[in-house]
Protein backbone atom coordinates (compact mmCIF):
# COMPACT_ATOMS: atom_id res chain seq x y z
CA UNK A 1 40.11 -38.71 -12.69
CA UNK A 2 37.85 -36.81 -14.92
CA UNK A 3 34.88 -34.79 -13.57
CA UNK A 4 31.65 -35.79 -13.35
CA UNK A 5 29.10 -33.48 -15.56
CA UNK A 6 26.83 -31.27 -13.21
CA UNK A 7 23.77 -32.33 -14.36
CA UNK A 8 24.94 -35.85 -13.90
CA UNK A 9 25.43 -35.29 -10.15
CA UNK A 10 21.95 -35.86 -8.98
CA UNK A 11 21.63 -38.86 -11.09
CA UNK A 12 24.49 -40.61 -9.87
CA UNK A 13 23.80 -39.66 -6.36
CA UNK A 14 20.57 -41.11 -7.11
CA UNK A 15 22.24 -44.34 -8.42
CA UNK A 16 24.25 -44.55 -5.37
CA UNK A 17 21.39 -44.34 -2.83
CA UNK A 18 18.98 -46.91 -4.86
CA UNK A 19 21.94 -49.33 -4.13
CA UNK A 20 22.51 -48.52 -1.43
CA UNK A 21 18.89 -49.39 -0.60
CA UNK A 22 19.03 -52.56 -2.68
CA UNK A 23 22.21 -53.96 -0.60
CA UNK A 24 19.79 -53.02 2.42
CA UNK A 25 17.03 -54.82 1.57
CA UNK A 26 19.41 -58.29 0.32
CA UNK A 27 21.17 -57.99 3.52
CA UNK A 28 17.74 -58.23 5.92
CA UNK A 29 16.50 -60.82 3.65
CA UNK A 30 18.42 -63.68 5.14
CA UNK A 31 16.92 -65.35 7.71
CA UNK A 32 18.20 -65.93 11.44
CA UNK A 33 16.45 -68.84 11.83
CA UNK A 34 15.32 -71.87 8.65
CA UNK A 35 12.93 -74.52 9.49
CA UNK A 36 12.78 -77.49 7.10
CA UNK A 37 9.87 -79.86 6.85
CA UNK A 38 10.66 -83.10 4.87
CA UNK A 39 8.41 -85.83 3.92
CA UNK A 40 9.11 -87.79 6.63
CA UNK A 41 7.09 -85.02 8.98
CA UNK A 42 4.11 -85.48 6.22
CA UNK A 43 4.07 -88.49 6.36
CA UNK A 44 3.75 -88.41 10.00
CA UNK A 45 1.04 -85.87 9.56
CA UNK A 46 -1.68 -88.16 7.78
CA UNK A 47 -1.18 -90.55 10.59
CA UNK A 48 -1.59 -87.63 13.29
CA UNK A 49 -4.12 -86.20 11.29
CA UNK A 50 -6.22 -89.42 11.59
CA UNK A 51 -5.66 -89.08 15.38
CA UNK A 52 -6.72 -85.38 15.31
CA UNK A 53 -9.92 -85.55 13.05
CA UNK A 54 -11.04 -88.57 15.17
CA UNK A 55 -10.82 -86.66 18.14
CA UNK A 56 -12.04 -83.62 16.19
CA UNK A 57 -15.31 -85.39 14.61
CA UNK A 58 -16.89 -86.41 18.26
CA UNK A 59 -16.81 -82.67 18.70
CA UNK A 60 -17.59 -81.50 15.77
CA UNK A 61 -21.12 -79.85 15.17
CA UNK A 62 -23.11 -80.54 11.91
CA UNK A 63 -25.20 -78.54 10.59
CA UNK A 64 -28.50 -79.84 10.18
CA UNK A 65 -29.59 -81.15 6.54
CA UNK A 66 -32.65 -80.03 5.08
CA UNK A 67 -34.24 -79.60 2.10
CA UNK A 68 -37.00 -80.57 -0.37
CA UNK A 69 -37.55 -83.84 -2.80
CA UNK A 70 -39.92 -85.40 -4.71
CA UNK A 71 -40.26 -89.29 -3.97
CA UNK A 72 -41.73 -90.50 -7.16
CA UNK A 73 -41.64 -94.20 -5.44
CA UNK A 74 -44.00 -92.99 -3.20
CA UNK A 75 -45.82 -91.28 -6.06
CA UNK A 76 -45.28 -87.78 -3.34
CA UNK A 77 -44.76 -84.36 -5.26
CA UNK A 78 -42.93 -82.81 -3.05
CA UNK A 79 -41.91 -83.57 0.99
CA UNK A 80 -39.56 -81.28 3.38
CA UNK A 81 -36.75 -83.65 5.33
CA UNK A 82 -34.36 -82.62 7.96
CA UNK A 83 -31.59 -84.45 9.13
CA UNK A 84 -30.66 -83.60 12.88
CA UNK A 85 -28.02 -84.36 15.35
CA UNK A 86 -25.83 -85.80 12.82
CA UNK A 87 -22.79 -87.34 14.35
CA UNK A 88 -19.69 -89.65 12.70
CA UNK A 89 -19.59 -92.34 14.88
CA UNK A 90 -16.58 -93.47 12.70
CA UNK A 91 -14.52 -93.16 10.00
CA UNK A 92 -11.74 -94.98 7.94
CA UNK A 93 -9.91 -93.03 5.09
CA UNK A 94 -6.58 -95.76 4.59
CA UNK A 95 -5.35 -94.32 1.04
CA UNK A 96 -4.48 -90.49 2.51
CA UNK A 97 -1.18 -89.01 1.66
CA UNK A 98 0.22 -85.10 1.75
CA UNK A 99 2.91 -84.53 -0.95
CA UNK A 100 4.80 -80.99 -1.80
CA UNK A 101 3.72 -79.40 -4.87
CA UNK A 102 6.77 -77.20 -5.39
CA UNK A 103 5.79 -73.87 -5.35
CA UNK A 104 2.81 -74.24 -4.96
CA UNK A 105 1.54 -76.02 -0.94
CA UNK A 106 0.93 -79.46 0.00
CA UNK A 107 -1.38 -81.62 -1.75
CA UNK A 108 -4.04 -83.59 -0.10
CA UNK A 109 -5.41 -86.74 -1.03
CA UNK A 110 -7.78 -89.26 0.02
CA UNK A 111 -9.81 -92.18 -1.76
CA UNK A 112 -11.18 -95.15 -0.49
CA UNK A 113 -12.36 -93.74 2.44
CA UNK A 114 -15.65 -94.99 4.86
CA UNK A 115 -17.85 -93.59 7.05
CA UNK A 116 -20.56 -94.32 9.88
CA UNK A 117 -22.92 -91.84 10.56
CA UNK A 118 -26.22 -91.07 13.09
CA UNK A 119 -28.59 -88.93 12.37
CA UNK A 120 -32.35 -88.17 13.54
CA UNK A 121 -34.90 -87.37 10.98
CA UNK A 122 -38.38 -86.29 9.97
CA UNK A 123 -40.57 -85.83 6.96
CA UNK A 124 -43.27 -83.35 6.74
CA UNK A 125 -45.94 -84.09 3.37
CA UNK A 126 -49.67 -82.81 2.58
CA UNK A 127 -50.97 -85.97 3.98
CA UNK A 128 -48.68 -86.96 6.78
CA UNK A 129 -45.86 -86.09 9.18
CA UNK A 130 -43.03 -88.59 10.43
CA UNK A 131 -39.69 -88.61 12.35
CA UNK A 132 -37.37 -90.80 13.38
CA UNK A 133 -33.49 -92.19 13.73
CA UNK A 134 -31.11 -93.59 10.68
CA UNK A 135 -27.79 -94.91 10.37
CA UNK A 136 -25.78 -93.74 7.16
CA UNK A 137 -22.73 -95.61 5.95
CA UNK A 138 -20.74 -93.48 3.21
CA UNK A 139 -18.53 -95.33 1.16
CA UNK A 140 -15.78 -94.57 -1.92
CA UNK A 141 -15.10 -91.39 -0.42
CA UNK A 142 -12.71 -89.03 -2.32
CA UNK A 143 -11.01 -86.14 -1.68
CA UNK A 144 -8.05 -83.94 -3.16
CA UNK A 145 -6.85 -80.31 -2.70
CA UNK A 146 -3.90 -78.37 -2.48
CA UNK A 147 -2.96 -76.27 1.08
CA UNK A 148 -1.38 -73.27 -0.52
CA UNK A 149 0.77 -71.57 1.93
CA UNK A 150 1.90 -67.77 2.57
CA UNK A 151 2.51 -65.14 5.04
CA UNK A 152 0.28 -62.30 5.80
CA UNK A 153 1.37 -58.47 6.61
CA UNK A 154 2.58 -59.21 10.11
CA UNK A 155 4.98 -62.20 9.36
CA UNK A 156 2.29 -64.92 10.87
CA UNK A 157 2.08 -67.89 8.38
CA UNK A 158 -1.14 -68.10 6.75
CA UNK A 159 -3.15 -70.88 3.84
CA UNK A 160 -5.91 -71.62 2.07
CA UNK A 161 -7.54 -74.36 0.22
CA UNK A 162 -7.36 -74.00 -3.23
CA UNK A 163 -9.02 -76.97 -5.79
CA UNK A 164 -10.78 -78.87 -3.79
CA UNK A 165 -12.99 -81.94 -5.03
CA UNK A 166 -15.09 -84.43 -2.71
CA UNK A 167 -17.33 -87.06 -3.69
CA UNK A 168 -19.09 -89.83 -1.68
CA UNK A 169 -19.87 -92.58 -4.53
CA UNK A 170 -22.41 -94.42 -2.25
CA UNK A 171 -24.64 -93.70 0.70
CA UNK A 172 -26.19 -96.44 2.40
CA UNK A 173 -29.05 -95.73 4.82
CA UNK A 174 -30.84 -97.88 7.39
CA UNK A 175 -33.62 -96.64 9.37
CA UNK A 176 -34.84 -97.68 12.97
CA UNK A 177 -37.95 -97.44 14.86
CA UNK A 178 -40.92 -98.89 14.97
CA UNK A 179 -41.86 -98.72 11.06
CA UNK A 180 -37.96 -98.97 10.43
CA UNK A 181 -39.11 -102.27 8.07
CA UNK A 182 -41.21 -100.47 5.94
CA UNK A 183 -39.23 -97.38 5.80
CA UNK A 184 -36.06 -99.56 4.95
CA UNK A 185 -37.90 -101.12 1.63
CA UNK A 186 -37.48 -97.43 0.27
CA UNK A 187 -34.46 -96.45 1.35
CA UNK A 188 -32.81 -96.76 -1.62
CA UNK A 189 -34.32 -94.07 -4.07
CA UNK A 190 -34.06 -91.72 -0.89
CA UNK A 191 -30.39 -92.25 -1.20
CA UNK A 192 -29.70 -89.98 -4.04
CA UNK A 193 -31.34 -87.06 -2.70
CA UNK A 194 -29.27 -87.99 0.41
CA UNK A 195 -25.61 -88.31 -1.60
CA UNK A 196 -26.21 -85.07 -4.01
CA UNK A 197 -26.68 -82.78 -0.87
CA UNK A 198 -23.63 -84.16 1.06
CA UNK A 199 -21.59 -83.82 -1.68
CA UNK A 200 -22.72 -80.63 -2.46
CA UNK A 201 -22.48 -80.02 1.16
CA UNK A 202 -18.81 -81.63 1.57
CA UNK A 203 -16.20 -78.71 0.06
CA UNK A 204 -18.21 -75.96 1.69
CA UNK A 205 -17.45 -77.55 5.04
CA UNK A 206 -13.56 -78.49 4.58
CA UNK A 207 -13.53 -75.12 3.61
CA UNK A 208 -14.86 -73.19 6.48
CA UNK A 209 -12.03 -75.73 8.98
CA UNK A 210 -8.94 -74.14 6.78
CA UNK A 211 -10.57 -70.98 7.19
CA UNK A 212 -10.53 -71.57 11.14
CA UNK A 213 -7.07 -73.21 11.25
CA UNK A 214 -5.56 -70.16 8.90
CA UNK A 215 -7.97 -68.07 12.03
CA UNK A 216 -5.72 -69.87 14.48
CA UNK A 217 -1.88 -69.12 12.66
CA UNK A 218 -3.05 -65.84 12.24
CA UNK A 219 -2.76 -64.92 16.06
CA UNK A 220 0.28 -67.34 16.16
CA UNK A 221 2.80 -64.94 18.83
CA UNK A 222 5.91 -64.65 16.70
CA UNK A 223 6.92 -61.49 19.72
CA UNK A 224 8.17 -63.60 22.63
CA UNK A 225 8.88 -62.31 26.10
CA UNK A 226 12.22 -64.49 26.62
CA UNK A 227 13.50 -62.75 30.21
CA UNK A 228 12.52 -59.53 31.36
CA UNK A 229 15.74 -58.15 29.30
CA UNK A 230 14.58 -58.94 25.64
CA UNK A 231 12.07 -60.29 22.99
CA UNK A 232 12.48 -62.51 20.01
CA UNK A 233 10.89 -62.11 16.70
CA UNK A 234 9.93 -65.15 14.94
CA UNK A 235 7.86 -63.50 12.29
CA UNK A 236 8.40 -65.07 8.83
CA UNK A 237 10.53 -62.83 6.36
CA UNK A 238 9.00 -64.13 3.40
CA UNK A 239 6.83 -67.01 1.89
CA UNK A 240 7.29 -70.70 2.54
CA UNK A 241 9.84 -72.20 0.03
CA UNK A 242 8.72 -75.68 -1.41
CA UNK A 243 10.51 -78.01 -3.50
CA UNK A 244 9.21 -82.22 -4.34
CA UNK A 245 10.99 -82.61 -1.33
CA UNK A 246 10.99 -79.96 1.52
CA UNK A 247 9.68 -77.18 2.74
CA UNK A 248 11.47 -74.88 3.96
CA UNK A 249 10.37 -71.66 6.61
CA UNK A 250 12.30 -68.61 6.60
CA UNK A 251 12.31 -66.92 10.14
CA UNK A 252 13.82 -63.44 11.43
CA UNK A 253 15.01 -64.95 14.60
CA UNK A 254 16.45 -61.68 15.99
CA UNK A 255 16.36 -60.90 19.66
CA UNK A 256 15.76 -56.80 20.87
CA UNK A 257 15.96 -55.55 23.96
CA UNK A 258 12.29 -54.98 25.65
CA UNK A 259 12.27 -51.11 25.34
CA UNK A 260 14.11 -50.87 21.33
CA UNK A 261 12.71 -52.58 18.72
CA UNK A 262 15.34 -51.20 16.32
CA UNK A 263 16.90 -54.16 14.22
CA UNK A 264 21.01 -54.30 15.05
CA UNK A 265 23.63 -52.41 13.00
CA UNK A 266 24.94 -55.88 11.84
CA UNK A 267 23.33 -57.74 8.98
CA UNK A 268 22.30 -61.76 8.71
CA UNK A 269 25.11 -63.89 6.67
CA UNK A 270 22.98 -66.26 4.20
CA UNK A 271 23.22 -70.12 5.07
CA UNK A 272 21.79 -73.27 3.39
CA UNK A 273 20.85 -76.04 5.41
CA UNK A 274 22.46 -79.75 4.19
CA UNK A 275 20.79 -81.73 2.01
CA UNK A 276 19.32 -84.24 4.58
CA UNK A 277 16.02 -86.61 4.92
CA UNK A 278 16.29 -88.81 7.85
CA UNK A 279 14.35 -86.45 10.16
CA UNK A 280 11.27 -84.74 9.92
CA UNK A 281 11.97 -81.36 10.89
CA UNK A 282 15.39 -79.36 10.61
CA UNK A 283 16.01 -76.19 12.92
CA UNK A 284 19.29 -73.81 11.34
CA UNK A 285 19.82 -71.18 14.11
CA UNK A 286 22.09 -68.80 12.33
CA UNK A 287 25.00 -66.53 14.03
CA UNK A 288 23.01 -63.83 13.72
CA UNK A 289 20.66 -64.93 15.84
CA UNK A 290 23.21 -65.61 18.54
CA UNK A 291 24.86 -62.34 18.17
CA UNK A 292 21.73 -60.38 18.57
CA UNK A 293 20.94 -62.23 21.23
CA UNK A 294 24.43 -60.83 22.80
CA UNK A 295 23.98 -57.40 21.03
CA UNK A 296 20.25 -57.00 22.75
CA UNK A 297 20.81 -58.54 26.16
CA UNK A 298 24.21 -56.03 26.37
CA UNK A 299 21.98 -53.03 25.03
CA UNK A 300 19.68 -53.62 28.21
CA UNK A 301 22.35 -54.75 30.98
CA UNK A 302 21.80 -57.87 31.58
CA UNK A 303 25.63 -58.92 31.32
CA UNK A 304 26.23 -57.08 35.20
CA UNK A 305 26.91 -58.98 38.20
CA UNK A 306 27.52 -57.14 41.75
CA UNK A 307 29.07 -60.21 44.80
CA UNK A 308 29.66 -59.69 48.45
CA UNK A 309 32.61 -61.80 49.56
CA UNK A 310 29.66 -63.28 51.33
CA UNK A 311 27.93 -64.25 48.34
CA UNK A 312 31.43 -65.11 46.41
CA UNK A 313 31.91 -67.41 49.73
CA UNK A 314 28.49 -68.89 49.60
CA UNK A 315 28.74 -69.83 45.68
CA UNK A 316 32.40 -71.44 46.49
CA UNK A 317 31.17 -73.61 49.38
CA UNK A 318 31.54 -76.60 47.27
CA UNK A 319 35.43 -76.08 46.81
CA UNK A 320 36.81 -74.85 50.85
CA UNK A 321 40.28 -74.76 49.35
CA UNK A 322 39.57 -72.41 46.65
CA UNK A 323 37.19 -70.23 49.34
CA UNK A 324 40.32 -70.25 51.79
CA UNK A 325 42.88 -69.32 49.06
CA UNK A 326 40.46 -66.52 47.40
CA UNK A 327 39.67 -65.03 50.60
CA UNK A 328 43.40 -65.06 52.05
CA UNK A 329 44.76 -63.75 48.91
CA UNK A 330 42.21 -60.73 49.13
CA UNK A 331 43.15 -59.88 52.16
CA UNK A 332 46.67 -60.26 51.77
CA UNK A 333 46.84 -58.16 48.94
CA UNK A 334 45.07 -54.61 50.29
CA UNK A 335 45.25 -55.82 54.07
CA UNK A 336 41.26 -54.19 54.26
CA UNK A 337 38.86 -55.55 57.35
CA UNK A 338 36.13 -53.17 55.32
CA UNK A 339 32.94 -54.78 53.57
CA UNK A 340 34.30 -56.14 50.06
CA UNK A 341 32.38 -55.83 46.57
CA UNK A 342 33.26 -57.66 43.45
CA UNK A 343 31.48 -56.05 40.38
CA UNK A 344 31.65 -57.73 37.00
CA UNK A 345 30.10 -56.75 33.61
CA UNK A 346 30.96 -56.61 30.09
CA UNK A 347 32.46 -53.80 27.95
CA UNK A 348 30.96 -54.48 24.70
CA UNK A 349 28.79 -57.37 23.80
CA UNK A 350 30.19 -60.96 23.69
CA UNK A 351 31.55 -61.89 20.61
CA UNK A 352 30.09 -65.30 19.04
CA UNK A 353 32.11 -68.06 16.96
CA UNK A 354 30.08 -70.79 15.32
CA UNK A 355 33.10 -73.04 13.46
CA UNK A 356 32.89 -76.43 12.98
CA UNK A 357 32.28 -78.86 16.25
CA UNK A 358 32.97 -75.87 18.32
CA UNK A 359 31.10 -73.18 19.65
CA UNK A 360 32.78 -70.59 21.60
CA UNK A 361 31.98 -66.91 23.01
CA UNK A 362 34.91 -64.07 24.41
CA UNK A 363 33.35 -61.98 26.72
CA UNK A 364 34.96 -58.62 26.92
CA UNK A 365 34.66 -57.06 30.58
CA UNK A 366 35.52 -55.31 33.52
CA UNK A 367 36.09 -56.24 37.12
CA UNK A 368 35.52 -53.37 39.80
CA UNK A 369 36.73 -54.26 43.26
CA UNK A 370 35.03 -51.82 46.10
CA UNK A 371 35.04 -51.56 49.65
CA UNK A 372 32.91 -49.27 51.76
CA UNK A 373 35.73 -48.19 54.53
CA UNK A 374 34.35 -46.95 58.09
CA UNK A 375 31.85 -44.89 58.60
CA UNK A 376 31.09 -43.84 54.77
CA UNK A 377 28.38 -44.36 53.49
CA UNK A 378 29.09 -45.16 49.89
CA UNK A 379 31.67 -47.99 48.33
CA UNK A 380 34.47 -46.84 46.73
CA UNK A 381 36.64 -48.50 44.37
CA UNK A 382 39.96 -50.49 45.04
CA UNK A 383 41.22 -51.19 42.02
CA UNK A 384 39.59 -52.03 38.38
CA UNK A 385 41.16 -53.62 36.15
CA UNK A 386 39.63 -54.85 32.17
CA UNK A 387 39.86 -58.85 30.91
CA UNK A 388 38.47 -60.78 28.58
CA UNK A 389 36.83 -64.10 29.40
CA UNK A 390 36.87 -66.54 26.73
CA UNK A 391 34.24 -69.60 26.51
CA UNK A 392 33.29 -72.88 25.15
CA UNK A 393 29.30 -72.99 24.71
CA UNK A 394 27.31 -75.88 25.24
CA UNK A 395 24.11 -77.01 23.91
CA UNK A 396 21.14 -78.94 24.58
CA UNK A 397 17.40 -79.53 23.85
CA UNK A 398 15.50 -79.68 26.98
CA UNK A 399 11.88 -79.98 26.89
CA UNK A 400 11.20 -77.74 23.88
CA UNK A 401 14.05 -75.45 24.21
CA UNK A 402 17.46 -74.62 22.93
CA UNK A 403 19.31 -74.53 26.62
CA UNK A 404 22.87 -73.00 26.44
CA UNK A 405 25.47 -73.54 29.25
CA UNK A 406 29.12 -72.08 29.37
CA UNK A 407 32.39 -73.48 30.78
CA UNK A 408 35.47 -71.18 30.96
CA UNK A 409 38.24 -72.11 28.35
CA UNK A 410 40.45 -69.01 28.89
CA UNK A 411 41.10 -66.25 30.82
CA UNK A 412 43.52 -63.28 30.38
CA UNK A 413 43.70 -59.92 31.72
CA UNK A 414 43.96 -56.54 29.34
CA UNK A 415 47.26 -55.12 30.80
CA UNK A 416 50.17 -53.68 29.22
CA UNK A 417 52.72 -56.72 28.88
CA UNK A 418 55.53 -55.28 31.37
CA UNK A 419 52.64 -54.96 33.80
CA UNK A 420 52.28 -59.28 33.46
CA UNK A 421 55.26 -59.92 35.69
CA UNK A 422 53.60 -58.14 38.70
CA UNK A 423 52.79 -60.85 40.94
CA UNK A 424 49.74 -58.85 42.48
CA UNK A 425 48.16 -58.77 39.13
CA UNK A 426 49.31 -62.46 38.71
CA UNK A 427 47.10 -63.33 41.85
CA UNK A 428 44.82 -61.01 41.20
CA UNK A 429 44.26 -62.94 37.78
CA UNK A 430 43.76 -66.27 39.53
CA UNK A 431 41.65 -65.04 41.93
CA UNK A 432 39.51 -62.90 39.35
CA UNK A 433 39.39 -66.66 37.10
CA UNK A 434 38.43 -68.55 39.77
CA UNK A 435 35.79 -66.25 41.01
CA UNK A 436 34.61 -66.52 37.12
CA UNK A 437 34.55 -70.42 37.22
CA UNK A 438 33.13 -71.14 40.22
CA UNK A 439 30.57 -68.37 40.94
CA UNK A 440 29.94 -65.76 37.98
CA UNK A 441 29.48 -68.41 35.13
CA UNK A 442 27.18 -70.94 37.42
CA UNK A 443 24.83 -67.84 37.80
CA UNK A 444 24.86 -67.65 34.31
CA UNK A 445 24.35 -70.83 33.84
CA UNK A 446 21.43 -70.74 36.09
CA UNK A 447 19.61 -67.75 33.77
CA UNK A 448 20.64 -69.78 31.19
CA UNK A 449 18.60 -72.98 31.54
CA UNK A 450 15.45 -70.83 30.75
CA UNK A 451 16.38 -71.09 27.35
CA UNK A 452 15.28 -70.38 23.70
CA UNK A 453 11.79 -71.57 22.57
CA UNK A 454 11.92 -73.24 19.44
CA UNK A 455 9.64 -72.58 16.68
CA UNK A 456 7.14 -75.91 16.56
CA UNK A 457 3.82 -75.92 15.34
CA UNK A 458 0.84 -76.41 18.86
CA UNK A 459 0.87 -79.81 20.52
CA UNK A 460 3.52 -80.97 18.44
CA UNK A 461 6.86 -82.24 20.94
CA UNK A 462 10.17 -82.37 19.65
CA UNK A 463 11.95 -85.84 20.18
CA UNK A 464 15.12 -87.74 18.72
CA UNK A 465 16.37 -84.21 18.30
CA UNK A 466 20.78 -84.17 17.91
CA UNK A 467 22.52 -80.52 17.90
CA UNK A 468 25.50 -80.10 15.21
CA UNK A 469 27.59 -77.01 15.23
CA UNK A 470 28.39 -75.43 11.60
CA UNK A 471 30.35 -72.83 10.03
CA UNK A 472 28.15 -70.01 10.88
CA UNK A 473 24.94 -71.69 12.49
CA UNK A 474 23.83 -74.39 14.87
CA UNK A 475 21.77 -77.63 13.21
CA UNK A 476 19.53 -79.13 15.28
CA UNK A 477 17.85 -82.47 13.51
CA UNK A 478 14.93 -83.89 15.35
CA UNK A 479 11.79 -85.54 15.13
CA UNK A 480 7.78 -84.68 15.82
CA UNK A 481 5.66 -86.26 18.26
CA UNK A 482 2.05 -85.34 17.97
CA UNK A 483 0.18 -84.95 21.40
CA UNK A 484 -3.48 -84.33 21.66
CA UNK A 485 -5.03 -83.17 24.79
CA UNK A 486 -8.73 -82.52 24.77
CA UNK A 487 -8.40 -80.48 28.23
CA UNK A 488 -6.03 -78.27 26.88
CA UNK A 489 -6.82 -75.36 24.65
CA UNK A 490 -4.05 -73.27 22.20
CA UNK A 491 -2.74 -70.06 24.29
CA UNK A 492 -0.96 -67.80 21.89
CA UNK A 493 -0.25 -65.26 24.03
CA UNK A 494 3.08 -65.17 26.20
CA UNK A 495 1.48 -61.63 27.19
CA UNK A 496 -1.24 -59.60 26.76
CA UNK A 497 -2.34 -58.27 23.17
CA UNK A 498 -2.32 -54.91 24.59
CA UNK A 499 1.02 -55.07 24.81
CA UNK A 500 2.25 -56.90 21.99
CA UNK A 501 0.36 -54.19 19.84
CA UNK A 502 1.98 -51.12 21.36
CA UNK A 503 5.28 -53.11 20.62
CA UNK A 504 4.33 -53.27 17.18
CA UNK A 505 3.75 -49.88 17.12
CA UNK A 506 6.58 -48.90 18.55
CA UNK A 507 8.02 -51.07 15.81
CA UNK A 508 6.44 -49.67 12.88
CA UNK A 509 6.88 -45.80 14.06
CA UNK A 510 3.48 -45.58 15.58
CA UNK A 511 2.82 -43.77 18.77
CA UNK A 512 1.96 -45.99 21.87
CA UNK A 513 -1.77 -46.23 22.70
């Protein structure tokens, strides 16, 4: 092989490195997690949407109207009015649809629409001063604009409204009190004045509730506390992905242990979701999600397990044959009356399979048998040996979690092969396997049922939901059920901010405050 030139060296090194960075970057570009929103969910929306604004509207505070006009009917140069305490008392807007403008955000649109309105008022004039109460019906109102949606610095999603246009085409306005008659024979020319300010007023307003709402996903928590071993970042990896038909949300979904926020050695594996429609909302957890969720938990000990043949007993009560066979066989085999200690816990994080219809984890590990003999005052060990546990993994969607539960499929020591013969290592084996099965794994099983939160926007319940296991990551196809509670106000924080910020910085090389 020929030589490289000298003054080629630092080019070519250069070379190297940029790939090397380039591979890098492609690699943490995948996404652990991919949320798809179809039509079906928009669809859904308008019709939640109605249900939200109405709720929304009785609340809602309107600024008052004022201004100046002249009223040529009433042959008046010029006259202040304020409209106060204006509420919507109703609304109707039946034509309203969302639709995906691909690459682009969701297009709103609404025509059609109807409105009742209250409203005080009063009219101050050279010559006189009046005030009193109206009724407004708004008809032929129109809106459109398209939601464009992004993601700001920190991975929280984020939008804005971008060409919007709103017109009322007619105003109606019917006054009451006790000169309501003669005020209602001019009503008329003092609805223009009326129309041109609301719609003037209209996009202003709209405005100003994205601006809250993109206020709201803004302090979204995409750092959740799941156990007191290990957070998980839901932070979005890069901008919302929208074709005529979907949208799709590309999440980092990796767990880290509570005190490392250092991403894991291993990289994501890219994955496309199935062209599907029937639900509203698809959920792709990816292997990588489950294997960090091994890697971190293993980083911080969690996968450790210390029984008393007390506590072994106590789990077995269920099964007194298999308590009266363990404990015999025990004692038959080192012929101890000293306090026993079982200690279990893995070697090297569990390794994950996704395949198709099956779902399975080997859990490499050691089992530590002690005994504390008379008068000492520390245990020591009996005998240790290494085995590998090897699982089926269930799953389920309870409330609005992803709950995993494990059932033992296999279970095989790590011995030399002339050593399999021994029949103390043979009982030892069964007793070690049913010690697994009956008391280790319903633990886990126990820690388990906590489970994963799944990434759903506030209010918004997961139902019809059905789990499918793929090569390389977990499907789950459900539906939305919107639930509005006007008691209940969005928490975003799992803990406090003070915390979640010196994670950050811990993240992003900054010293703790």
């Amino acid at each position: 092989m020929s030589q490289v030139p000298a003054e080629m060296g630092p080019a070519l090194w250069g070379c190297l490195l940029l790939w090397r960075f380039l591979i890098s970057a492609t690699q943490a570009a995948y996404p652990g997690i991919k949320a798809r929103v179809t039509q079906r969910a928009l669809d859904y929306g308008v019709r939640a949407g109605m249900e939200m604004m109405e709720q929304m509207v009785k609340e809602k505070h309107i600024s008052d109207l004022k201004g100046s006009e002249t009223l040529e009917f009433l042959k008046i140069d010029y006259v202040n009015y304020n409209f106060s305490n204006i509420k919507i008392n109703a609304f109707s807007f039946p034509n309203t649809s969302l639709a995906f403008v691909p690459g682009v955000g969701i297009r709103v649109l609404t025509n059609h629409g109807t409105a009742n309105i209250s409203t005080n008022w009063e009219v101050r004039a050279t010559l006189f001063h009046d005030a009193g109460g109206a009724d407004l019906f708004l008809s032929g109102v129109y809106f459109t604009g398209v939601i464009i949606l992004t993601q700001n610095a920190l991975g929280h999603p984020a939008l804005k409204l971008q060409d919007c246009y709103a017109q009322v085409s007619h105003a109606h306005v019917s006054f009451v009190g006790d000169l309501s008659t003669l005020y209602n024979t001019f009503a008329e020319p003092m609805e223009k004045p009326i129309l041109r300010n609301l719609n003037a007023m209209l996009c202003p307003i709209i405005s100003e509730e994205a601006e809250v709402l993109n206020a709201n996903l803004s302090s979204l928590e995409v750092l959740t506390k799941i156990d007191n071993f290990t957070l998980l970042d839901y932070s979005l990896i890069s901008p919302p992905e929208i074709t005529e038909h979907y949208l799709d949300l590309n999440l980092k979904g990796v767990f880290y242990p509570l005190e490392d926020l250092t991403d894991p050695l291993f990289s994501p594996e890219p994955f496309e979701l199935p062209e599907r429609s029937d639900s509203m909302l698809y959920i792709g957890i990816s292997e990588h999600f489950f294997r960090s969720a091994s890697f971190a938990h293993f980083t911080a000990g969690a996968f450790s397990v210390t029984l008393s043949t007390k506590e072994i007993s106590n789990h077995l009560i269920q099964n007194s044959q298999v308590i009266g066979n363990v404990l015999s066989r025990i004692m038959d085999l080192y012929i101890l009356f000293q306090p026993l200690m079982l200690r279990i816990m893995a070697t090297e994080p569990p390794v994950v399979r996704l395949q198709p219809g099956n779902f399975s984890l080997d859990i490499p590990a050691s089992a530590v048998l002690f005994t504390q003999p008379q008068n000492a005052t520390e245990m020591e060990p009996i005998v240790s040996m290494d085995f590998v546990a090897s699982t089926s993994v269930g799953l389920a969607i309870l409330g609005q979690r992803l709950i995993c539960s494990l059932s033992l499929n296999r279970f095989r020591l790590s011995l030399p092969e002339s050593n399999h013969s021994d029949i103390k290592v043979l009982r030892f084996e069964n007793i070690l396997s049913s010690i697994l099965h009956f008391a280790v794994l319903p633990l886990a099983n126990t820690k388990l049922q906590q489970g994963f939160p799944l990434p759903r926007p506030y209010n918004v319940s997961l139902v019809n939901s059905d789990i499918e296991v793929f090569e390389g990551f977990v499907l789950i196809s459900t539906d939305l059920k919107y639930e509005m509670s006007s008691r209940q106000q969005p928490s975003f924080h799992f803990h406090g901010w003070e915390d979640l910020n010196m994670i950050r910085g811990q993240r992003m090389g900054q010293p703790a405050p």
